[in-house]
PDB file of N, CA and C in Angstrom:
ATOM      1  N   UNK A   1       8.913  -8.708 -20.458  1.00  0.00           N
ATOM      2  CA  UNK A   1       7.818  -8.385 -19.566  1.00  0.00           C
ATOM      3  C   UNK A   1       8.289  -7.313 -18.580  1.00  0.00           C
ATOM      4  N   UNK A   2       7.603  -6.562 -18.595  1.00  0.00           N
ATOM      5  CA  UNK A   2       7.883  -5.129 -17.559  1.00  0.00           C
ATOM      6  C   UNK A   2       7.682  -5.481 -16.179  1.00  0.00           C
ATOM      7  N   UNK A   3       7.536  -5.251 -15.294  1.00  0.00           N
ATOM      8  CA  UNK A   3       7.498  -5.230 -13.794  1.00  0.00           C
ATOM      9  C   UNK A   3       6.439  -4.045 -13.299  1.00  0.00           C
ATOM     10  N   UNK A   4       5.474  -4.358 -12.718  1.00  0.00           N
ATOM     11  CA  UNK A   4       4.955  -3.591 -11.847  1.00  0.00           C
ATOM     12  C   UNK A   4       5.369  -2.794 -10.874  1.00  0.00           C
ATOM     13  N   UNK A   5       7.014  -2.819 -10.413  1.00  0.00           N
ATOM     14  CA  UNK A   5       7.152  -2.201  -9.611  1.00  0.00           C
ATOM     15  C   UNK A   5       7.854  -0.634 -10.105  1.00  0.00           C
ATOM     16  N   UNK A   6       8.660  -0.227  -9.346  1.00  0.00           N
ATOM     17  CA  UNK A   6      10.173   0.475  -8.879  1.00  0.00           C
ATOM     18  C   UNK A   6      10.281   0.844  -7.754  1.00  0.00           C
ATOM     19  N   UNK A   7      11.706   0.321  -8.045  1.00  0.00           N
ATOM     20  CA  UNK A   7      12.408   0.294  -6.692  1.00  0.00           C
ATOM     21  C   UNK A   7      13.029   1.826  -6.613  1.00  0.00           C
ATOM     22  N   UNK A   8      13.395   1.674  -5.012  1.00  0.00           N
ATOM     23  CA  UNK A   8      13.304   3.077  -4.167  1.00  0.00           C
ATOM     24  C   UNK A   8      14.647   3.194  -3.905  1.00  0.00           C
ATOM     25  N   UNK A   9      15.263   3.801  -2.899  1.00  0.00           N
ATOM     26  CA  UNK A   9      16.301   3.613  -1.944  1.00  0.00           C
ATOM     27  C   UNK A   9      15.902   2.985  -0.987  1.00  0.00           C
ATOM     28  N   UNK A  10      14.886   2.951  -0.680  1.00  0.00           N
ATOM     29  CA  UNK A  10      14.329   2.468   0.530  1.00  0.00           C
ATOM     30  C   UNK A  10      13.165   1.807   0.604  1.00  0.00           C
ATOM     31  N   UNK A  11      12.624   1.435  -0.609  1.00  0.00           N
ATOM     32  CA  UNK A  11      11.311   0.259  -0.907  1.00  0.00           C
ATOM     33  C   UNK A  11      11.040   0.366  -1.891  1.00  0.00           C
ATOM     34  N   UNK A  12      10.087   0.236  -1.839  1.00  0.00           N
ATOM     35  CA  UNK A  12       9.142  -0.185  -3.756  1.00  0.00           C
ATOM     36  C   UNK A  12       8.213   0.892  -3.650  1.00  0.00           C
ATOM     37  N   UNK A  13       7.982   1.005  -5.053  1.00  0.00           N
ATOM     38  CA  UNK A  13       6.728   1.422  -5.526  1.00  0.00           C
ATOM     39  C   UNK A  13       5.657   0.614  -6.337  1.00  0.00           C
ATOM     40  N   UNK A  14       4.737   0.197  -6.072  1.00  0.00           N
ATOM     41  CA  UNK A  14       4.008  -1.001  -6.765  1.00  0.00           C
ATOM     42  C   UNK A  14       3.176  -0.349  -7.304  1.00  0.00           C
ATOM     43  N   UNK A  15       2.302  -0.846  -8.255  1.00  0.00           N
ATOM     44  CA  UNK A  15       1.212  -0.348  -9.280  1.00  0.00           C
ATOM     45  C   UNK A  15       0.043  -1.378  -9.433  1.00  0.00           C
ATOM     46  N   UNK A  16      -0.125  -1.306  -9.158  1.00  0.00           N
ATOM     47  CA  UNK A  16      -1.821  -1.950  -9.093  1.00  0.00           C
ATOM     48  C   UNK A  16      -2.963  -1.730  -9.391  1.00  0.00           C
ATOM     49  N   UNK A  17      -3.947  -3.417  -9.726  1.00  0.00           N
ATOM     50  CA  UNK A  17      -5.147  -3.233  -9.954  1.00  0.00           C
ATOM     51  C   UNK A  17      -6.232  -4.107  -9.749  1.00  0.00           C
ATOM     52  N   UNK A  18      -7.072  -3.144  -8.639  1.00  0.00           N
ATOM     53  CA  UNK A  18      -7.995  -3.579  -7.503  1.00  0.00           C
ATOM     54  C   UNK A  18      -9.378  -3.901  -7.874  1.00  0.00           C
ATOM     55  N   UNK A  19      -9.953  -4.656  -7.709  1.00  0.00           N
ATOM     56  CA  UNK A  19     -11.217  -5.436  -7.724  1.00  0.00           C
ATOM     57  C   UNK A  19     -11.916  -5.429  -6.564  1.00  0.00           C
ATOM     58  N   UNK A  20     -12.816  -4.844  -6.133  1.00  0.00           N
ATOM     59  CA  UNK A  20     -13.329  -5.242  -5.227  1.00  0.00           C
ATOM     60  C   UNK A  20     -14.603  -5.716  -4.816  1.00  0.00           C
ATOM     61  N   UNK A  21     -15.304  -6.004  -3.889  1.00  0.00           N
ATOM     62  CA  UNK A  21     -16.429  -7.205  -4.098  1.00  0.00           C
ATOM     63  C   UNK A  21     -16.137  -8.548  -4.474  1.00  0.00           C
ATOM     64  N   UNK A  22     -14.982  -9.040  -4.613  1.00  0.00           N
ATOM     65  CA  UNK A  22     -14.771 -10.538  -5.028  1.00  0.00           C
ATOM     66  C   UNK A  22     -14.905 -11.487  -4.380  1.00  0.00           C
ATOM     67  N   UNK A  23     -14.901 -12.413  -4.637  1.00  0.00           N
ATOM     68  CA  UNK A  23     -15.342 -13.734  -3.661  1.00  0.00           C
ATOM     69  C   UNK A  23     -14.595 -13.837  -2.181  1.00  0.00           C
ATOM     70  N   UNK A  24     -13.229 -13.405  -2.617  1.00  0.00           N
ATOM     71  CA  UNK A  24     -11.958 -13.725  -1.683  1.00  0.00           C
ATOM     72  C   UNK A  24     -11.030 -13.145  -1.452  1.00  0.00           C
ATOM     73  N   UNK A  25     -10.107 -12.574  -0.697  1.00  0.00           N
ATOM     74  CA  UNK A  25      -9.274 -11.814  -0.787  1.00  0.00           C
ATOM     75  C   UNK A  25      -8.044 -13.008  -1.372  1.00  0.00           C
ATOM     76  N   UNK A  26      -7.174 -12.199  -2.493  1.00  0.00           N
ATOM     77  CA  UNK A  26      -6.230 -12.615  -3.062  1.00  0.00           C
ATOM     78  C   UNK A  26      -5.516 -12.143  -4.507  1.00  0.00           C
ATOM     79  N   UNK A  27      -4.293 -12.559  -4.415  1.00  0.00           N
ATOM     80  CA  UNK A  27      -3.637 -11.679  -5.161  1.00  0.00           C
ATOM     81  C   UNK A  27      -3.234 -12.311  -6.374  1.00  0.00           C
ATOM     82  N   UNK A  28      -3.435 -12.085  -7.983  1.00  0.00           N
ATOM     83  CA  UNK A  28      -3.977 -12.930  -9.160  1.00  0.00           C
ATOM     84  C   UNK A  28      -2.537 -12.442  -9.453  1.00  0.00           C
ATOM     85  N   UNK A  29      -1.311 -12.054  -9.679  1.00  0.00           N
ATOM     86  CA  UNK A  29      -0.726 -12.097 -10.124  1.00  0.00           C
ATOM     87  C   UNK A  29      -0.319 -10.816 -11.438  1.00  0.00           C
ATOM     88  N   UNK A  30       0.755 -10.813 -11.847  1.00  0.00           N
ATOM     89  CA  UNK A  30       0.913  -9.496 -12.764  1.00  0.00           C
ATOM     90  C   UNK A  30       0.253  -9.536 -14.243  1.00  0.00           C
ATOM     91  N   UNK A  31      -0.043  -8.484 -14.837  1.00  0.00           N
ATOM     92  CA  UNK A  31      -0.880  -8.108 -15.735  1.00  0.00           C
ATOM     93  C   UNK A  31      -0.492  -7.170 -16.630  1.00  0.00           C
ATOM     94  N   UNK A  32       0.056  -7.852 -17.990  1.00  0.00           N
ATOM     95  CA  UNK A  32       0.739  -6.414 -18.809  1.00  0.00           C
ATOM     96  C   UNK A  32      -0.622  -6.376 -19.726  1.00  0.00           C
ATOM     97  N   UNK A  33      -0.607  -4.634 -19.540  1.00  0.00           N
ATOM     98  CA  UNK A  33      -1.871  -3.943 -19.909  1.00  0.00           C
ATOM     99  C   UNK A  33      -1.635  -3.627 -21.166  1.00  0.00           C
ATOM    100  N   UNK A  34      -2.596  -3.121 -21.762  1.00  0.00           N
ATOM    101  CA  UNK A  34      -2.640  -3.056 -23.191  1.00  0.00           C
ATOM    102  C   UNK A  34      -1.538  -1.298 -23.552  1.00  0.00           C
ATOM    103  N   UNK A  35      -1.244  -0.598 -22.775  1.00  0.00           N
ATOM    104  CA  UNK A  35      -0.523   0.625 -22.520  1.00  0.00           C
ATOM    105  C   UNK A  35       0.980   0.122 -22.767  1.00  0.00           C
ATOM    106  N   UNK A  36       1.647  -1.255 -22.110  1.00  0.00           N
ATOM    107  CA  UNK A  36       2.586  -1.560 -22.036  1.00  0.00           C
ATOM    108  C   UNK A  36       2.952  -1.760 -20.675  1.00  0.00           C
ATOM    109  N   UNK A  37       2.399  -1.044 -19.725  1.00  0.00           N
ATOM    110  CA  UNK A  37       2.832  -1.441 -18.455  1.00  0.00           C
ATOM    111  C   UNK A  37       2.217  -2.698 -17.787  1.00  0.00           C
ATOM    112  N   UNK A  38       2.724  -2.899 -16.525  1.00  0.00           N
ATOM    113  CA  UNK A  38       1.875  -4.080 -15.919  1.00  0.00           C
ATOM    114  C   UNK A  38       1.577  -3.864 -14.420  1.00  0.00           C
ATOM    115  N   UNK A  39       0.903  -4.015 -14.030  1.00  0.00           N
ATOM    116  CA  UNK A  39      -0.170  -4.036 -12.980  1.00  0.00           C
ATOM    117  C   UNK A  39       0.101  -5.521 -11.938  1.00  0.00           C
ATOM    118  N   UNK A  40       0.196  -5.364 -11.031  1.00  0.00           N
ATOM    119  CA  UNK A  40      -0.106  -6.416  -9.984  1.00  0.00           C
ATOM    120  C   UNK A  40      -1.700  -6.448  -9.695  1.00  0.00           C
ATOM    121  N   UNK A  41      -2.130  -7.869 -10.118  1.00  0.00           N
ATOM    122  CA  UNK A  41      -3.931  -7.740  -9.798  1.00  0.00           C
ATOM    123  C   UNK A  41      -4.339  -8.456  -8.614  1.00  0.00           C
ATOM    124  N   UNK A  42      -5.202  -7.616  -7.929  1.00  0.00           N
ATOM    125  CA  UNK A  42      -5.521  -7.722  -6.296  1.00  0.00           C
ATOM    126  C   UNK A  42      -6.979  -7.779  -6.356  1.00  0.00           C
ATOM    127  N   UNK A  43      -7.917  -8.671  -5.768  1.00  0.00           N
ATOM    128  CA  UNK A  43      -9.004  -8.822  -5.677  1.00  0.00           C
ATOM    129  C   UNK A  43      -9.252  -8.630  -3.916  1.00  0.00           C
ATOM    130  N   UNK A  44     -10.232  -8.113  -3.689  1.00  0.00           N
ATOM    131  CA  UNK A  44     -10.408  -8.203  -2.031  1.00  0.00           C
ATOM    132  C   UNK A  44     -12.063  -8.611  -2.120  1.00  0.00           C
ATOM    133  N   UNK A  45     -12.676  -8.758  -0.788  1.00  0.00           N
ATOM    134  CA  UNK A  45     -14.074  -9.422  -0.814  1.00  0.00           C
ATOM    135  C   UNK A  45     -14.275  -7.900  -0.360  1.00  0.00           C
ATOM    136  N   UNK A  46     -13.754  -6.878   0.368  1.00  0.00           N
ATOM    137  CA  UNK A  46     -14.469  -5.697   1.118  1.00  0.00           C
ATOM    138  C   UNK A  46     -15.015  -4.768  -0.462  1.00  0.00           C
ATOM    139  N   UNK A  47     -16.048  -4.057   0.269  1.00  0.00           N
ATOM    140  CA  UNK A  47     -16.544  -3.120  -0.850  1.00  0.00           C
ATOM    141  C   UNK A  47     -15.808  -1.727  -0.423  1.00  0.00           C
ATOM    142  N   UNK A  48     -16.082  -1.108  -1.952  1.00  0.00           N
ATOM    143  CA  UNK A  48     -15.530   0.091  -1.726  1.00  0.00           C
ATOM    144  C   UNK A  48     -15.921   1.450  -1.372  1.00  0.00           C
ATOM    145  N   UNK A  49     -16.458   1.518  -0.470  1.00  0.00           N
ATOM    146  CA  UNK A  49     -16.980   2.349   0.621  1.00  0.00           C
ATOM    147  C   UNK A  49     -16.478   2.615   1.868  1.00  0.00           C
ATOM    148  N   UNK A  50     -15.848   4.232   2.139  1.00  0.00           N
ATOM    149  CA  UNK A  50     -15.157   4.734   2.990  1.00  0.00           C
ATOM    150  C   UNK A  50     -13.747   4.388   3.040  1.00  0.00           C
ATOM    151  N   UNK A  51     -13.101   3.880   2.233  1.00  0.00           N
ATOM    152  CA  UNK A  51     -11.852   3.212   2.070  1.00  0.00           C
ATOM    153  C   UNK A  51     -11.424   1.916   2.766  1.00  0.00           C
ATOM    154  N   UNK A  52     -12.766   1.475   2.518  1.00  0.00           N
ATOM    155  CA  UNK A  52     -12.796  -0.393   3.329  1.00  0.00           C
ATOM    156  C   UNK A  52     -11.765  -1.336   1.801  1.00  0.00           C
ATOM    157  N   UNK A  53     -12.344  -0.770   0.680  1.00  0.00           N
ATOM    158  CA  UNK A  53     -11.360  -2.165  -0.081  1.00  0.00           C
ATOM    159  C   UNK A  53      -9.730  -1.801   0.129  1.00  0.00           C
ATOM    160  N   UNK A  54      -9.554  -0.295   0.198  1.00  0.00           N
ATOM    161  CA  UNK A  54      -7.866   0.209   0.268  1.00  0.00           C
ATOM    162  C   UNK A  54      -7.486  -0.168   1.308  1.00  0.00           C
ATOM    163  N   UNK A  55      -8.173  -0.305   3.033  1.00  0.00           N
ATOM    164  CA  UNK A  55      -7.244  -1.004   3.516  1.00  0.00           C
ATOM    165  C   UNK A  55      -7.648  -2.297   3.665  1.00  0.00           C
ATOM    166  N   UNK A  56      -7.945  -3.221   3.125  1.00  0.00           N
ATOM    167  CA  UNK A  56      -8.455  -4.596   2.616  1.00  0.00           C
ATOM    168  C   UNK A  56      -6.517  -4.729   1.605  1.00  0.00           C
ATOM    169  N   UNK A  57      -6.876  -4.178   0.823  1.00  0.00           N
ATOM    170  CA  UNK A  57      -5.451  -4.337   0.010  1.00  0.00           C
ATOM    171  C   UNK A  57      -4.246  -4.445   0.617  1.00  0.00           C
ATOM    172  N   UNK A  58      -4.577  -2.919   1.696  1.00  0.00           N
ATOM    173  CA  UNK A  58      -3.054  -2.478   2.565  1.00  0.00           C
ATOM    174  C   UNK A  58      -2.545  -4.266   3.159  1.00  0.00           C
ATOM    175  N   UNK A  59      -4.078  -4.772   3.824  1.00  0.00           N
ATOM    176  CA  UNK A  59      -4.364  -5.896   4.840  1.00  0.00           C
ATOM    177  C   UNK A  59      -3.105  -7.145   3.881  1.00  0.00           C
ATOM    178  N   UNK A  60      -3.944  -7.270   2.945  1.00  0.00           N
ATOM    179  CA  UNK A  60      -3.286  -8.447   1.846  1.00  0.00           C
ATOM    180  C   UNK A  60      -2.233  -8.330   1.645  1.00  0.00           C
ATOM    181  N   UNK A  61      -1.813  -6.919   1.126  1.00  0.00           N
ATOM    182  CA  UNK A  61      -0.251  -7.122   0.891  1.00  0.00           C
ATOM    183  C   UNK A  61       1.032  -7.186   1.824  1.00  0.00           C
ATOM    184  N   UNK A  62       0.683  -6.382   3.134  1.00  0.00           N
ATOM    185  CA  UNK A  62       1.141  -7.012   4.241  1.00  0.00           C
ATOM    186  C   UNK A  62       1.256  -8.316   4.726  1.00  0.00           C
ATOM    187  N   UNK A  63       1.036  -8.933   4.702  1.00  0.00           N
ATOM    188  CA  UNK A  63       0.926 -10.398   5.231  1.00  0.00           C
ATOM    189  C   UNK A  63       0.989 -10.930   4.280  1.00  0.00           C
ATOM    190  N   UNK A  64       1.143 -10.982   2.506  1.00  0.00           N
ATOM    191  CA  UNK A  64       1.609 -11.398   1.669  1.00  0.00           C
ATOM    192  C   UNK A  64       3.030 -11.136   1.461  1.00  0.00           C
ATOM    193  N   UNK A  65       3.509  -9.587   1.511  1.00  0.00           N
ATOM    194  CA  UNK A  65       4.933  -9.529   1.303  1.00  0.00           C
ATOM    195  C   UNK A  65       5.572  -9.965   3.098  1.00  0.00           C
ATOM    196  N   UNK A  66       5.069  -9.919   4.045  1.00  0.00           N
ATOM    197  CA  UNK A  66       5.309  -9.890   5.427  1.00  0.00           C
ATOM    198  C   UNK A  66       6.444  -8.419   5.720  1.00  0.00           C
ATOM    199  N   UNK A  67       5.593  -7.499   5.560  1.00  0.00           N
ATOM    200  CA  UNK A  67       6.187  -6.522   5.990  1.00  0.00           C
ATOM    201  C   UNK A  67       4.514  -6.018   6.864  1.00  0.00           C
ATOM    202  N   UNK A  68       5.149  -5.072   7.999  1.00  0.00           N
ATOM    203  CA  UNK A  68       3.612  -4.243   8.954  1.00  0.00           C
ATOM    204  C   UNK A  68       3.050  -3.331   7.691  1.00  0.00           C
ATOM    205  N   UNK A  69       1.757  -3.605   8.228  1.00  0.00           N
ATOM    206  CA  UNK A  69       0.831  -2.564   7.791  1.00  0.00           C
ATOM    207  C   UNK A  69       1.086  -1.210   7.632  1.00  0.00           C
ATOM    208  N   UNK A  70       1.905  -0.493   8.706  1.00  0.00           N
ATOM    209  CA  UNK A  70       2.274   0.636   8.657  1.00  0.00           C
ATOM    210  C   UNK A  70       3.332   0.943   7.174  1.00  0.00           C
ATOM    211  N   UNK A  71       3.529  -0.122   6.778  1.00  0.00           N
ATOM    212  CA  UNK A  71       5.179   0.294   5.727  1.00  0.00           C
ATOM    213  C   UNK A  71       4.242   0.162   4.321  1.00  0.00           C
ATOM    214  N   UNK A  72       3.080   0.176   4.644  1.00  0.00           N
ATOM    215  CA  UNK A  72       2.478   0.810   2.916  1.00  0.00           C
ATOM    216  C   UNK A  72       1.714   1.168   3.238  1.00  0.00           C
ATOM    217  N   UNK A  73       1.786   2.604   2.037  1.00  0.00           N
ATOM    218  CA  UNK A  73       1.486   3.844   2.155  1.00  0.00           C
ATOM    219  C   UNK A  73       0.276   3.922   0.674  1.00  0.00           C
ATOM    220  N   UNK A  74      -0.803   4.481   0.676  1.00  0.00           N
ATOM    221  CA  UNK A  74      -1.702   4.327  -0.449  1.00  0.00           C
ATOM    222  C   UNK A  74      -0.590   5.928  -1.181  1.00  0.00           C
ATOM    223  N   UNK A  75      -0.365   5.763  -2.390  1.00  0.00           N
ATOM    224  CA  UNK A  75       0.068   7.232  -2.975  1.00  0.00           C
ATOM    225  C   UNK A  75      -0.674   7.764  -3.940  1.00  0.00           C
ATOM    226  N   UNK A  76      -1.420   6.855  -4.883  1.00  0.00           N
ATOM    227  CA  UNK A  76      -2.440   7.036  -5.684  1.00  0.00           C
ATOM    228  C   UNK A  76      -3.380   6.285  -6.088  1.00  0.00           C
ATOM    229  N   UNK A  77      -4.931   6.674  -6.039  1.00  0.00           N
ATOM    230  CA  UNK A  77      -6.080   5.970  -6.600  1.00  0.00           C
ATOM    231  C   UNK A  77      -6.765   5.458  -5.589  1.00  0.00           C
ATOM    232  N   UNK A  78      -6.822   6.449  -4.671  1.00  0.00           N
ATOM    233  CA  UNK A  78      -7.886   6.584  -3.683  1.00  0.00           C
ATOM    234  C   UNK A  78      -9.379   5.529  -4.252  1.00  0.00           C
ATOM    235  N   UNK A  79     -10.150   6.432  -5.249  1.00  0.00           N
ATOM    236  CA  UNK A  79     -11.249   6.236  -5.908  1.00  0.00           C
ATOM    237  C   UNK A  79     -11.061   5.302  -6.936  1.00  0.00           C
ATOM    238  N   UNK A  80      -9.758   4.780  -7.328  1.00  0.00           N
ATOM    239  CA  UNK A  80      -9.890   4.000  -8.947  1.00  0.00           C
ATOM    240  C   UNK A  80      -9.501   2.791  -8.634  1.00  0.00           C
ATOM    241  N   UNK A  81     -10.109   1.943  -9.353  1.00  0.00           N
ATOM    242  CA  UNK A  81      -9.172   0.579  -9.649  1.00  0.00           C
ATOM    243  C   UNK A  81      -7.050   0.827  -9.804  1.00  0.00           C
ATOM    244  N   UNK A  82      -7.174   1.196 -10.763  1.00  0.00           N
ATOM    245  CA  UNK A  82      -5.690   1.780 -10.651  1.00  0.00           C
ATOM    246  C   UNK A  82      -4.860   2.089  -9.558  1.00  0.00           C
ATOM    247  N   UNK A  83      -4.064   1.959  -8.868  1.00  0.00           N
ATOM    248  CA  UNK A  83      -3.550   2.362  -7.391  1.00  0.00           C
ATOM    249  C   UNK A  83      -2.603   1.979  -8.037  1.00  0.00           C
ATOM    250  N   UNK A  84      -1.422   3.159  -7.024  1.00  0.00           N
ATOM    251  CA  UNK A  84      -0.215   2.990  -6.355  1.00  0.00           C
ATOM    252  C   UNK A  84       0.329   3.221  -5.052  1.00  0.00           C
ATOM    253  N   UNK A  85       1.191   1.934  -4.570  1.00  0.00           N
ATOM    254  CA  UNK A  85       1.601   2.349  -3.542  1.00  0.00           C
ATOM    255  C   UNK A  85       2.767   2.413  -3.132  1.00  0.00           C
ATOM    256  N   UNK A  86       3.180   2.951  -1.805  1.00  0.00           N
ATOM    257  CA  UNK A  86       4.874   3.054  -1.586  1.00  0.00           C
ATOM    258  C   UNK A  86       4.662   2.065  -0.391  1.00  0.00           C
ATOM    259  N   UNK A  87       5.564   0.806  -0.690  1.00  0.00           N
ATOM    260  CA  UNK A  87       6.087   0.051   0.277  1.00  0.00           C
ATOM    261  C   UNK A  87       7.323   0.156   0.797  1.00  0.00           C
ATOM    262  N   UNK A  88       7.668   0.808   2.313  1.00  0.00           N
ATOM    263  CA  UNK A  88       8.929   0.520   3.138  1.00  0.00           C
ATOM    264  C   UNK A  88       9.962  -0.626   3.076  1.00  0.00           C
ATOM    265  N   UNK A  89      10.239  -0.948   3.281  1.00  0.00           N
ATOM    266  CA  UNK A  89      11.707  -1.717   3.586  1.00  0.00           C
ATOM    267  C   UNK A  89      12.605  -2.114   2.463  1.00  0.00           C
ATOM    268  N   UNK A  90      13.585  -3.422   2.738  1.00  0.00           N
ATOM    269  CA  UNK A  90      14.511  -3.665   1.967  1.00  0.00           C
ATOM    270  C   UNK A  90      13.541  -3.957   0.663  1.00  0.00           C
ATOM    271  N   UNK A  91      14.343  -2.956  -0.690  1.00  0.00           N
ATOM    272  CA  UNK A  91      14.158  -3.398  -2.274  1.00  0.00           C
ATOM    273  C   UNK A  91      14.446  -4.849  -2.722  1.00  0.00           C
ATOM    274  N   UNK A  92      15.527  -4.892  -1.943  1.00  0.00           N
ATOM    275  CA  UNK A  92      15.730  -6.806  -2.829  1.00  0.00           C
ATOM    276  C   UNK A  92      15.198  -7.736  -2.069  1.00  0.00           C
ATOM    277  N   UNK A  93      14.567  -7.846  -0.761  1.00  0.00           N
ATOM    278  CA  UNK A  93      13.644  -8.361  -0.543  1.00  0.00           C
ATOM    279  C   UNK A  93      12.228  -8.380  -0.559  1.00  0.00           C
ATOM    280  N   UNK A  94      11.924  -7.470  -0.838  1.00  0.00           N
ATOM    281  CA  UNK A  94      10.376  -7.147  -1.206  1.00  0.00           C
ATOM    282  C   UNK A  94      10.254  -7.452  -2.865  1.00  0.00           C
ATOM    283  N   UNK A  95      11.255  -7.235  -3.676  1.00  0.00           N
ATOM    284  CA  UNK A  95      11.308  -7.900  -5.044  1.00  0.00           C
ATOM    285  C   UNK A  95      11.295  -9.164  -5.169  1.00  0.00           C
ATOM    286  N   UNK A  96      12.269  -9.880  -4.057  1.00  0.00           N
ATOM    287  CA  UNK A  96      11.982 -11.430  -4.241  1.00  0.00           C
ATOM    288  C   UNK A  96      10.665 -11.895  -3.771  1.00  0.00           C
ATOM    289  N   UNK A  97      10.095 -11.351  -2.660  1.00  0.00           N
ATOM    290  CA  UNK A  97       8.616 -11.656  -2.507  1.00  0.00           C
ATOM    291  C   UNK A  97       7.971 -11.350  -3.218  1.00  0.00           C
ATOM    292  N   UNK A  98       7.629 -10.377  -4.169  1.00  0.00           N
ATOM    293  CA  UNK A  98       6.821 -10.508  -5.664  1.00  0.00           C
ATOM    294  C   UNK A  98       7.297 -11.232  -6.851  1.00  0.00           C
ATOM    295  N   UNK A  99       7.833 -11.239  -7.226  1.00  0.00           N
ATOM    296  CA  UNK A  99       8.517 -11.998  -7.740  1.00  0.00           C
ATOM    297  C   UNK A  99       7.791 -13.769  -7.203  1.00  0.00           C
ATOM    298  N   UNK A 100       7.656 -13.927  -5.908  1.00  0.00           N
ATOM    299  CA  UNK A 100       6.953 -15.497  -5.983  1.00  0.00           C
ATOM    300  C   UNK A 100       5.635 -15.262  -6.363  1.00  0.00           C
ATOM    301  N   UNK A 101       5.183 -14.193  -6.358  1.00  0.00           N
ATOM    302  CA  UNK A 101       3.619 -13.823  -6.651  1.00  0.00           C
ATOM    303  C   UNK A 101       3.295 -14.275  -8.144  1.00  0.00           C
ATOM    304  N   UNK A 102       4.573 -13.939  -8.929  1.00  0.00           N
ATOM    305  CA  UNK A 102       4.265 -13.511 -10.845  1.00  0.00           C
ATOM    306  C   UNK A 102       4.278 -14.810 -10.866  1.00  0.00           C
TER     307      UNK A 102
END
């Protein structure tokens, strides 16, 4: 099983895939796609208008991995389900906190 992430010198890069309108904000766990890669899947309740579900996500994964809001960065998929992002801090701790997610 592949990993959604890579690691940085200095954080992660995560890959993701966003739902939005869902009942609840919460995070479903990893997802190997039919491509071969895998996806971390994120549902939020905000809609996606003006970039309310992206920082809905930013919101979740902060306080899921417990790192600030400020230390993730949207890098791609503004407009798509598909996103990536760059998360700040320590790699082997932000791996062990996903890692309880899978």
């Amino acid at each position: 099983m592949t990993a959604p992430f890579e690691r940085l010198h200095d954080g992660l890069r995560l890959h993701l895939r966003v739902t939005p309108n869902a009942a609840t904000d919460r995070i479903e766990g990893i997802e190997q796609r039919d491509d071969g890669t895998a996806v971390l899947r994120v549902r939020v309740s905000a809609v996606p208008d003006k970039g309310r579900a992206n920082a809905a996500v930013i919101v979740l994964l902060a306080k899921t991995l417990g790192v600030p809001k400020s230390a993730i960065t949207l890098v791609s998929g503004e407009t798509a389900r598909l996103k990536t992002v760059r998360i700040a801090g320590d790699p082997e701790t932000l791996v062990l906190n996903l890692e309880k997610l899978g």
